[in-house]
N, C-alpha and C. Protein backbone atom coordinates (compact mmCIF):
# COMPACT_ATOMS: atom_id res chain seq x y z
N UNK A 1 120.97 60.23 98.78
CA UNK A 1 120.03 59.13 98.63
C UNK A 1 118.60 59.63 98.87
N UNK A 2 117.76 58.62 98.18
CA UNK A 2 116.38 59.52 98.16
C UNK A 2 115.58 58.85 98.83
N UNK A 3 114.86 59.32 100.01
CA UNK A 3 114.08 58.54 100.88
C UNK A 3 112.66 58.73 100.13
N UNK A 4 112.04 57.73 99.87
CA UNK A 4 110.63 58.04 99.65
C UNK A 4 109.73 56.62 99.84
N UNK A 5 109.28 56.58 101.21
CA UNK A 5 108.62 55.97 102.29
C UNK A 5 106.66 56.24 101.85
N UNK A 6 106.35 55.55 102.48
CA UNK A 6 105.08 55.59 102.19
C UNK A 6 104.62 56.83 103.55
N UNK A 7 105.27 56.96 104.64
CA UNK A 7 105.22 57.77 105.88
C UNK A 7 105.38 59.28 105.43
N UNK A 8 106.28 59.60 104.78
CA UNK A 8 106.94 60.29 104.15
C UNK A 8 106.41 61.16 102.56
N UNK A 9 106.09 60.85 102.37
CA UNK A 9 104.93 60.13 100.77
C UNK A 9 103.30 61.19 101.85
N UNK A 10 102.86 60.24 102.96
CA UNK A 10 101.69 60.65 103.46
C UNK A 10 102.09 62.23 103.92
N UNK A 11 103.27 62.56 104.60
CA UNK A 11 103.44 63.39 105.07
C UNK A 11 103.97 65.03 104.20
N UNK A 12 104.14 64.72 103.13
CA UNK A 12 104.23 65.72 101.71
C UNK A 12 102.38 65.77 101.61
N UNK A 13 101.45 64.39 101.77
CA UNK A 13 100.33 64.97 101.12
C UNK A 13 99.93 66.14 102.29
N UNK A 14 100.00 65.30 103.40
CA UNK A 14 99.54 66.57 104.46
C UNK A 14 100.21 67.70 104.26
N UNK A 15 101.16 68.20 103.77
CA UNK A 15 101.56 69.68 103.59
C UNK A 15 100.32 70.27 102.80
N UNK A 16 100.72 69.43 101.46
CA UNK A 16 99.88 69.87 100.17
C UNK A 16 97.85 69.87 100.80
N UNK A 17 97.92 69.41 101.41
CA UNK A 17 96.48 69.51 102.34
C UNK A 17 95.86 70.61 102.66
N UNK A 18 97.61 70.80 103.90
CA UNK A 18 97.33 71.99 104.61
C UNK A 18 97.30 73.47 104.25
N UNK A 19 97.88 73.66 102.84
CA UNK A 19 98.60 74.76 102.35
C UNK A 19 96.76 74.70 101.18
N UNK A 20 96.80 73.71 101.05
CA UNK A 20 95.22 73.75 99.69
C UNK A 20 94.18 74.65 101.00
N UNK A 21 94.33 74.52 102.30
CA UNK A 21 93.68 74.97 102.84
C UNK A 21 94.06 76.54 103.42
N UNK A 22 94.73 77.30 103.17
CA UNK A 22 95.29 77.90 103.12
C UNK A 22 94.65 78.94 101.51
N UNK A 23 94.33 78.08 100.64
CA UNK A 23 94.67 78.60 99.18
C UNK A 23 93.22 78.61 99.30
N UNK A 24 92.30 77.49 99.49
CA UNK A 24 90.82 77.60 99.76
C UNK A 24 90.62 78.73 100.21
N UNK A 25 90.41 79.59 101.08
CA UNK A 25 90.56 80.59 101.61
C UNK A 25 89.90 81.90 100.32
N UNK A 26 91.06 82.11 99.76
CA UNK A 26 90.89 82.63 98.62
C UNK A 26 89.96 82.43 97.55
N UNK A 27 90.09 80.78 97.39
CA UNK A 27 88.98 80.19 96.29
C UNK A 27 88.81 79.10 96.85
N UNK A 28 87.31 79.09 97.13
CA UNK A 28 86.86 77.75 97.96
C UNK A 28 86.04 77.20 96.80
N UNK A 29 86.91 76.83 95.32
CA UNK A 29 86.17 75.33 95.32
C UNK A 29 86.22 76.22 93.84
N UNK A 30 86.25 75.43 92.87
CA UNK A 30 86.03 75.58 91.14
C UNK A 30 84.70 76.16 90.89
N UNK A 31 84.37 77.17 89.98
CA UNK A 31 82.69 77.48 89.42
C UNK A 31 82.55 76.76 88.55
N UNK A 32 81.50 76.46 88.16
CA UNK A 32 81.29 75.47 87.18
C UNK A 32 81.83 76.49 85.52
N UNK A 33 81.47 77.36 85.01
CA UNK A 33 82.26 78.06 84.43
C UNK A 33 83.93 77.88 84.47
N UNK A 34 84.76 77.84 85.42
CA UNK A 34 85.85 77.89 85.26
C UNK A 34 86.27 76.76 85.20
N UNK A 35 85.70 75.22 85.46
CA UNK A 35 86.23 73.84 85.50
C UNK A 35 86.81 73.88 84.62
N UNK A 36 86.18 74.15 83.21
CA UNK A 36 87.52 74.11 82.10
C UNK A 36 89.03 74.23 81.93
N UNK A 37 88.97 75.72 82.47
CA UNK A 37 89.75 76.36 82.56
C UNK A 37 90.95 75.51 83.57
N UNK A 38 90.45 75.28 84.58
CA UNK A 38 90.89 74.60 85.79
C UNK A 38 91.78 73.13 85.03
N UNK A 39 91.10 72.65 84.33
CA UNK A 39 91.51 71.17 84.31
C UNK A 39 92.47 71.51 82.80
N UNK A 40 92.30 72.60 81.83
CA UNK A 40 93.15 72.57 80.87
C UNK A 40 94.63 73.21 81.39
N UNK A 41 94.59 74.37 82.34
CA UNK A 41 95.67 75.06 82.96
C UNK A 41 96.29 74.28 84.10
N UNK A 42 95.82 73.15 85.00
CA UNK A 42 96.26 72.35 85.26
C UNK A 42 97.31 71.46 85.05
N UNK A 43 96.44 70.89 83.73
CA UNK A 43 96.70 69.71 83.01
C UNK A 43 98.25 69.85 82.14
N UNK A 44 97.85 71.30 81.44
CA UNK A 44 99.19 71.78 80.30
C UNK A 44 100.56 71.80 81.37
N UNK A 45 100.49 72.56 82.87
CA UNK A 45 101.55 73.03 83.63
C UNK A 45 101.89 71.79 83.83
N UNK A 46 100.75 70.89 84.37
CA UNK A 46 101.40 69.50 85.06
C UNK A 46 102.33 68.56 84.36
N UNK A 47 101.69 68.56 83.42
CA UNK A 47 102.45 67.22 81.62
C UNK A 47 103.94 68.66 81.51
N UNK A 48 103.80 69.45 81.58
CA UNK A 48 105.13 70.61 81.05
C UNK A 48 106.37 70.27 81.97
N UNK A 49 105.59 70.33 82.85
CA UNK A 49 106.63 70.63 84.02
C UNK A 49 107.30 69.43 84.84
N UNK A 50 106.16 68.28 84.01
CA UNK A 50 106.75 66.86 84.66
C UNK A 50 107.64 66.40 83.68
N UNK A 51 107.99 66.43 82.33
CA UNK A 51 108.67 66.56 81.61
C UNK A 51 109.68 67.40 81.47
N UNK A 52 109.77 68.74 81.39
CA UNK A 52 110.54 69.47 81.86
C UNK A 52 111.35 69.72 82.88
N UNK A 53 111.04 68.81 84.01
CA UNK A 53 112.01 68.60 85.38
C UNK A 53 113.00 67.48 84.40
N UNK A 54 112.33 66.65 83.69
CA UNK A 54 113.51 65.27 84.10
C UNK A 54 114.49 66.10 82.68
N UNK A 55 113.97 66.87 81.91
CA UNK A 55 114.55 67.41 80.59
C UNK A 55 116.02 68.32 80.99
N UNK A 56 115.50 69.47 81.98
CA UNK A 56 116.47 69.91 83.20
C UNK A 56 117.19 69.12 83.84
N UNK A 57 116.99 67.86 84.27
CA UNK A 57 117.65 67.29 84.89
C UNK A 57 118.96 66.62 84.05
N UNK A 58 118.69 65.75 82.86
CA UNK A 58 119.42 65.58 81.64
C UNK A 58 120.22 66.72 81.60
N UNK A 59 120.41 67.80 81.21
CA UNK A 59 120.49 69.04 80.89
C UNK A 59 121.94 69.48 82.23
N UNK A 60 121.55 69.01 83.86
CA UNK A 60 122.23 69.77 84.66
C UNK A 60 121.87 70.74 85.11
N UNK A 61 120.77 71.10 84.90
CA UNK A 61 120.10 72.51 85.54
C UNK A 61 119.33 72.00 86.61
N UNK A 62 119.18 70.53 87.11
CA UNK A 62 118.40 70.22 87.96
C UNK A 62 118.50 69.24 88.67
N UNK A 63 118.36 68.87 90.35
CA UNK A 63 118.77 67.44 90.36
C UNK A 63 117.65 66.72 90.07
N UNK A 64 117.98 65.54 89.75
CA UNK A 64 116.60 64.22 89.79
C UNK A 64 115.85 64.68 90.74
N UNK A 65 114.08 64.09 90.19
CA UNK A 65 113.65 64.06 90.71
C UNK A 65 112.69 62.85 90.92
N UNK A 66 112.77 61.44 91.91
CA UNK A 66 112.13 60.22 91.37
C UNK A 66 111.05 60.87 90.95
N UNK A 67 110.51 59.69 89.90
CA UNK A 67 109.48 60.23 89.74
C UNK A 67 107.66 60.04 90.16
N UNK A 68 107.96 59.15 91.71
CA UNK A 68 106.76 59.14 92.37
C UNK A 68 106.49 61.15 93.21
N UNK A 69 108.13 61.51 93.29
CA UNK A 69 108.08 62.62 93.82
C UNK A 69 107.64 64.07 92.82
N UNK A 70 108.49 63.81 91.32
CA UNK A 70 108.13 64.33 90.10
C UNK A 70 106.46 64.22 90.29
N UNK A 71 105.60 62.97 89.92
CA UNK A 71 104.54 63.05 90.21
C UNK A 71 103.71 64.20 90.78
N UNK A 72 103.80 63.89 92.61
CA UNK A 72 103.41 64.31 93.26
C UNK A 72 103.42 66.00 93.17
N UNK A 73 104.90 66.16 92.70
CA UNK A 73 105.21 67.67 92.76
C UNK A 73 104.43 68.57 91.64
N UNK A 74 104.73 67.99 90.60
CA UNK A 74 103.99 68.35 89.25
C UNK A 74 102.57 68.16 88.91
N UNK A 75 101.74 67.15 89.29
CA UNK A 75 100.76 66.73 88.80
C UNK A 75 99.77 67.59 90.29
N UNK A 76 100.10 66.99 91.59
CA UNK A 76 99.11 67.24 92.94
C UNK A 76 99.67 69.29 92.99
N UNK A 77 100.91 69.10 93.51
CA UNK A 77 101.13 70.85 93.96
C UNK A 77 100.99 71.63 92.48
N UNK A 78 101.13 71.51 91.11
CA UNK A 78 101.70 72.64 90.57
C UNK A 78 100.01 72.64 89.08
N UNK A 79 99.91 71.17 89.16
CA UNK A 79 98.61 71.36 88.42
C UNK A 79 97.13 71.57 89.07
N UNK A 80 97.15 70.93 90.62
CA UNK A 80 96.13 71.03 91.29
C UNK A 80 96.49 72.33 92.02
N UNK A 81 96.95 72.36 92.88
CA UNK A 81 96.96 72.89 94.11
C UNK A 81 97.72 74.97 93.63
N UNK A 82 98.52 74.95 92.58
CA UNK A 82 98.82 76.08 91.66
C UNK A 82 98.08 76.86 91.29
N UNK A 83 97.18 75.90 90.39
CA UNK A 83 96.13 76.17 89.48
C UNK A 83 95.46 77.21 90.62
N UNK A 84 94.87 76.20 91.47
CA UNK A 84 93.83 76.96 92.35
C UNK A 84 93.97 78.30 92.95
N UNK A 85 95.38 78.44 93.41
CA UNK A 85 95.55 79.14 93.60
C UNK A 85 95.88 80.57 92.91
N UNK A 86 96.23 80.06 91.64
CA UNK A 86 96.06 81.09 90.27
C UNK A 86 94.47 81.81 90.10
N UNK A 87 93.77 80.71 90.11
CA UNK A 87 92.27 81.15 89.94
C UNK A 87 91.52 82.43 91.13
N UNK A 88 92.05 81.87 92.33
CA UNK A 88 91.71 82.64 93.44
C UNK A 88 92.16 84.10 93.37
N UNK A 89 93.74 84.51 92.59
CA UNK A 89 94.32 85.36 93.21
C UNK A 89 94.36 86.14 91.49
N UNK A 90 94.02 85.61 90.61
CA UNK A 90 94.22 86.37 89.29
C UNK A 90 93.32 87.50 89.03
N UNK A 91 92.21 88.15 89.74
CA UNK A 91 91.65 88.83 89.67
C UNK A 91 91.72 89.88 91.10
N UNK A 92 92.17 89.60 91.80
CA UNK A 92 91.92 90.24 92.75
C UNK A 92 93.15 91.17 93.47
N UNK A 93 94.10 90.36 92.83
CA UNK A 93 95.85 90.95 93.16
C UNK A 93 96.84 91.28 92.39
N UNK A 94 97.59 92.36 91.91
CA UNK A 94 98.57 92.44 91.03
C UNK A 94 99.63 91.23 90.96
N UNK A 95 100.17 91.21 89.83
CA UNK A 95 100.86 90.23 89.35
C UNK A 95 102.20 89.91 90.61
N UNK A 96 102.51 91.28 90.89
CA UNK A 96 104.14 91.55 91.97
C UNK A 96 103.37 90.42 92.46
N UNK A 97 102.16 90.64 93.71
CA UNK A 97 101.82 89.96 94.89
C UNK A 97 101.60 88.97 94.46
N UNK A 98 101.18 88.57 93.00
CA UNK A 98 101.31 86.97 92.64
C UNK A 98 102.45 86.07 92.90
N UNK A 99 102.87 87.26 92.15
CA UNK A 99 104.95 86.75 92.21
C UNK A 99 105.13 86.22 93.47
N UNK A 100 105.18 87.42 94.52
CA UNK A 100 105.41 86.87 95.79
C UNK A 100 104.75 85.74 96.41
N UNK A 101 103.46 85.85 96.19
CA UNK A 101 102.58 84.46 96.83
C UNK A 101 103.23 82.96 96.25
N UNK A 102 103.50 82.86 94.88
CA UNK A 102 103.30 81.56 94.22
C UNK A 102 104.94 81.22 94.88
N UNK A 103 105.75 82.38 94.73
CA UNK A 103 107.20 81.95 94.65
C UNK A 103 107.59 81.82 96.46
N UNK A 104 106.69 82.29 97.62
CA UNK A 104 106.71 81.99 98.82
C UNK A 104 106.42 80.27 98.66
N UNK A 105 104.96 79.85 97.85
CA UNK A 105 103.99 78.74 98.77
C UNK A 105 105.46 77.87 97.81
N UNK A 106 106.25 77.86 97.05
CA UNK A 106 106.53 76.98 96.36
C UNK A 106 107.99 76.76 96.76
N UNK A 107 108.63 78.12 97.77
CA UNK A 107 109.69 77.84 98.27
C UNK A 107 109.80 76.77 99.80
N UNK A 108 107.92 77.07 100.62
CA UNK A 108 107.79 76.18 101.91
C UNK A 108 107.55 74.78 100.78
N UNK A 109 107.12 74.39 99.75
CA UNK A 109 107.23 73.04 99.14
C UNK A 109 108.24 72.43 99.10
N UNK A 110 109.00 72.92 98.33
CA UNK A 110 110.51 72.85 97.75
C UNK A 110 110.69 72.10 98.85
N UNK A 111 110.67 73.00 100.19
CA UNK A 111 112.34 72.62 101.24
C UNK A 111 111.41 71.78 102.09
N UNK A 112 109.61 71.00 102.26
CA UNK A 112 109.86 70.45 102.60
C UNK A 112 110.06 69.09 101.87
N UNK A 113 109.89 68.90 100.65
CA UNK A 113 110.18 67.96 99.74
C UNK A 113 111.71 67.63 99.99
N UNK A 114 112.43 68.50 100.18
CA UNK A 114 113.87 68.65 100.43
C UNK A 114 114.42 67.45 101.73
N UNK A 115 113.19 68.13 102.47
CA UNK A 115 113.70 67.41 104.17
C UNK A 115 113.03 66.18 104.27
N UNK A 116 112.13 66.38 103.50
CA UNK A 116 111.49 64.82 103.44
C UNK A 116 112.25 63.44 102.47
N UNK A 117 112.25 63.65 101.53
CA UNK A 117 112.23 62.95 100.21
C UNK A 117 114.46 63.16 99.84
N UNK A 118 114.80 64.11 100.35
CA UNK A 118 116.43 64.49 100.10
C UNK A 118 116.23 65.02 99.00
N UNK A 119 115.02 65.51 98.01
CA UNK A 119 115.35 65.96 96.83
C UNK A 119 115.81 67.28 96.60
N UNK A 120 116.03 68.16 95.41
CA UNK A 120 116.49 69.51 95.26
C UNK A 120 117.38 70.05 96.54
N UNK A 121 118.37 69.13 95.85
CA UNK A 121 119.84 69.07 96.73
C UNK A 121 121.02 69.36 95.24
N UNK A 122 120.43 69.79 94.46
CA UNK A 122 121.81 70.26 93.34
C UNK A 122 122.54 71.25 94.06
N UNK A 123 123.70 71.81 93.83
CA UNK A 123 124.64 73.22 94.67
C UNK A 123 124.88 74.36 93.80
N UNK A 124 124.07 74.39 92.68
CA UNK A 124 124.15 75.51 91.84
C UNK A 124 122.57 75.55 91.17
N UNK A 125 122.24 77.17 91.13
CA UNK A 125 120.87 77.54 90.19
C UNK A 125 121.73 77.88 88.78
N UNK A 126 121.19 77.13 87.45
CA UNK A 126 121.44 77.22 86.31
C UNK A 126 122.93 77.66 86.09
N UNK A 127 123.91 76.85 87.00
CA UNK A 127 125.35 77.08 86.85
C UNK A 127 126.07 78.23 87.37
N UNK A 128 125.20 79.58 87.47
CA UNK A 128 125.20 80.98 88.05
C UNK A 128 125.53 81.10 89.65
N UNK A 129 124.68 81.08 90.39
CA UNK A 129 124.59 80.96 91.59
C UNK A 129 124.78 79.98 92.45
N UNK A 130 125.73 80.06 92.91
CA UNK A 130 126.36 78.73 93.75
C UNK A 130 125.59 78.24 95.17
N UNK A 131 125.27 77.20 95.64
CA UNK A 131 124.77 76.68 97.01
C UNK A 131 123.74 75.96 97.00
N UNK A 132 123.07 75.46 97.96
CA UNK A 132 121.69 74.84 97.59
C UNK A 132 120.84 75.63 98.20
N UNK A 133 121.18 76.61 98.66
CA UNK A 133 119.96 77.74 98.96
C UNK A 133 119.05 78.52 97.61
N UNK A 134 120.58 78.80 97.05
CA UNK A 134 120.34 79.23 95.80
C UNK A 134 119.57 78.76 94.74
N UNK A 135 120.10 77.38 94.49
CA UNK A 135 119.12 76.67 93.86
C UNK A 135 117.57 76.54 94.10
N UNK A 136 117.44 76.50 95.24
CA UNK A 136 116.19 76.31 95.82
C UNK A 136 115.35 77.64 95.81
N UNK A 137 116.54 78.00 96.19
CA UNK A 137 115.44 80.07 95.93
C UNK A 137 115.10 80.14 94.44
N UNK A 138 116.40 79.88 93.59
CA UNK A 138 116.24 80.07 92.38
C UNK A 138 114.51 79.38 91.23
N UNK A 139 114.76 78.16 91.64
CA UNK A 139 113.47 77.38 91.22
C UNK A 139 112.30 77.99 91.99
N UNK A 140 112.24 78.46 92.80
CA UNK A 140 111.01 79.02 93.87
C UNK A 140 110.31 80.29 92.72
N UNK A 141 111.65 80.81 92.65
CA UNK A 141 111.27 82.25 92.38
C UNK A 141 111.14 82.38 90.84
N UNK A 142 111.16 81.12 90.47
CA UNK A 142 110.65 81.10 88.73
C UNK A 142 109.39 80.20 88.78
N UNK A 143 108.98 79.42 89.53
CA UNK A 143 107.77 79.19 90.14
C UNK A 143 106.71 80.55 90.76
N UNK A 144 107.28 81.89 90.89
CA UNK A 144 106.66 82.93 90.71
C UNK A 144 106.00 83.48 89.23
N UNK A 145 107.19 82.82 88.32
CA UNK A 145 106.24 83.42 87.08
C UNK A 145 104.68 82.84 86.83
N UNK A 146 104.65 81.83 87.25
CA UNK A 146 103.65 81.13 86.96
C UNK A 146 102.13 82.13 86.65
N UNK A 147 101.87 83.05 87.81
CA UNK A 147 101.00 83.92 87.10
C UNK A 147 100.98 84.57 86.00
N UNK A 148 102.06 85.32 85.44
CA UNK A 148 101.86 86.07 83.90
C UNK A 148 101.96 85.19 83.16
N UNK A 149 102.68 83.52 83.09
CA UNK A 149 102.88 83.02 82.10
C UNK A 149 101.30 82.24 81.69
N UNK A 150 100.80 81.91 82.76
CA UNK A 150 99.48 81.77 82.75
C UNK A 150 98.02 82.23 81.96
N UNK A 151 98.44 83.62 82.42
CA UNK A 151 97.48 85.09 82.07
C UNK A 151 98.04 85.03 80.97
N UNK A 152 98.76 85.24 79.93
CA UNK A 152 99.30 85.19 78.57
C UNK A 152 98.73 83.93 78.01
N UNK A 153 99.56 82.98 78.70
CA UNK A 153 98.82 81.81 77.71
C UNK A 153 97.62 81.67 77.79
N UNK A 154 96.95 81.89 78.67
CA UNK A 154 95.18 81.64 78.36
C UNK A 154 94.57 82.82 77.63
N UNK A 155 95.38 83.72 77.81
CA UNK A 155 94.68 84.66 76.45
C UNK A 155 95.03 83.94 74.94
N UNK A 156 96.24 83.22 74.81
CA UNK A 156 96.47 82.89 73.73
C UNK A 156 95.67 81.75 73.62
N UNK A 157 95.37 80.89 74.46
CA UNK A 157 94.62 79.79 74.70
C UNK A 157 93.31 79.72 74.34
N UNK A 158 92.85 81.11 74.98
CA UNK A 158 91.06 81.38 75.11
C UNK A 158 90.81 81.97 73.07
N UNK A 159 91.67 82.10 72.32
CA UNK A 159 91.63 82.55 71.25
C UNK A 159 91.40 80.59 70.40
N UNK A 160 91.55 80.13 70.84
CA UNK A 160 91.62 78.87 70.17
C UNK A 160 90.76 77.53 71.06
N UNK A 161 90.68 77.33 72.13
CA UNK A 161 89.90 76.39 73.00
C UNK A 161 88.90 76.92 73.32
N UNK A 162 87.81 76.90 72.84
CA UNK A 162 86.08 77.74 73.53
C UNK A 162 85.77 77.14 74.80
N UNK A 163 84.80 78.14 75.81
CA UNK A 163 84.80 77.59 77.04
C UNK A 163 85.83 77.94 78.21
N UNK A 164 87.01 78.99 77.84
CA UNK A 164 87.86 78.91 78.88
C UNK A 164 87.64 80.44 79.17
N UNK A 165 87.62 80.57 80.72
CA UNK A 165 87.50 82.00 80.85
C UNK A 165 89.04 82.62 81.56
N UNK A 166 88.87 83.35 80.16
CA UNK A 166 90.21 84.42 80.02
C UNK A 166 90.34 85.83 80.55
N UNK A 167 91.23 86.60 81.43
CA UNK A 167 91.09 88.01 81.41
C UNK A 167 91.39 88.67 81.36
């Protein structure tokens, strides 16, 4: 059963708060140059991936996810709070340490969305790997691609949308 409380609800934003502060660090705050960039790489992951959860979910590769939590997860952590952290770390760190960073901040999300909300409680990653650890690692650690798939598409991106800075 899926708890999703307004207490509960506040207490996912304070993660996503605390962890933006965390990611600030790195990149404190959009250049006016990159807003573009920011709000189109955002925007594409957020609409993809909020669709693509419930598409997975249909599918069996995923459990439900309501979708005040879908929301939150997709639109606040993976278009806002992602992004930013893409921007901060795409120039300054190889892709591995991307890997590792995105697929760490997205495995402390996951599980507390998990403990909060009961969600991403399926017992298998893509039918393969059995448990809900697995699952949870599994989605984490494809939430690592997020940097190259990024860096690719905005090269393919920056060839067609003017204004976006590509590198």
């Amino acid at each position: 059963m899926y708890t999703l409380s307004p207490a509960r609800v506040l207490a996912l934003l304070a993660l996503y708060a605390a962890l933006l502060v965390v990611i600030w660090l790195l990149k404190p705050g959009v250049e006016t140059a990159e807003r573009k960039t920011f709000l189109v790489v955002g925007g594409l992951w957020a609409a993809t991936v909020f669709v693509g959860n419930y598409l997975l979910y249909l599918a069996g590769l995923m459990s439900f996810l309501p979708w005040l939590a879908n929301f939150l997860h997709t639109f606040l952590w993976i278009g806002g709070c992602l992004t930013l952290l893409y921007l901060g770390v795409r120039e300054e760190h190889s892709l591995v340490v991307q890997f590792v960073a995105f697929a760490t901040f997205s495995l402390v999300v996951k599980y507390a969305e998990r403990l909060l909300f009961g969600t991403w409680e399926l017992d298998h990653f893509l039918h393969v790997f059995r448990g809900n650890f697995a699952y949870v690692l599994g989605w984490s650690l494809a939430d690592g691609l997020y940097p190259p798939i990024t860096l690719y598409g905005l090269r393919f991106l920056g060839r067609r949308v003017p204004g976006l800075v590509v590198l």
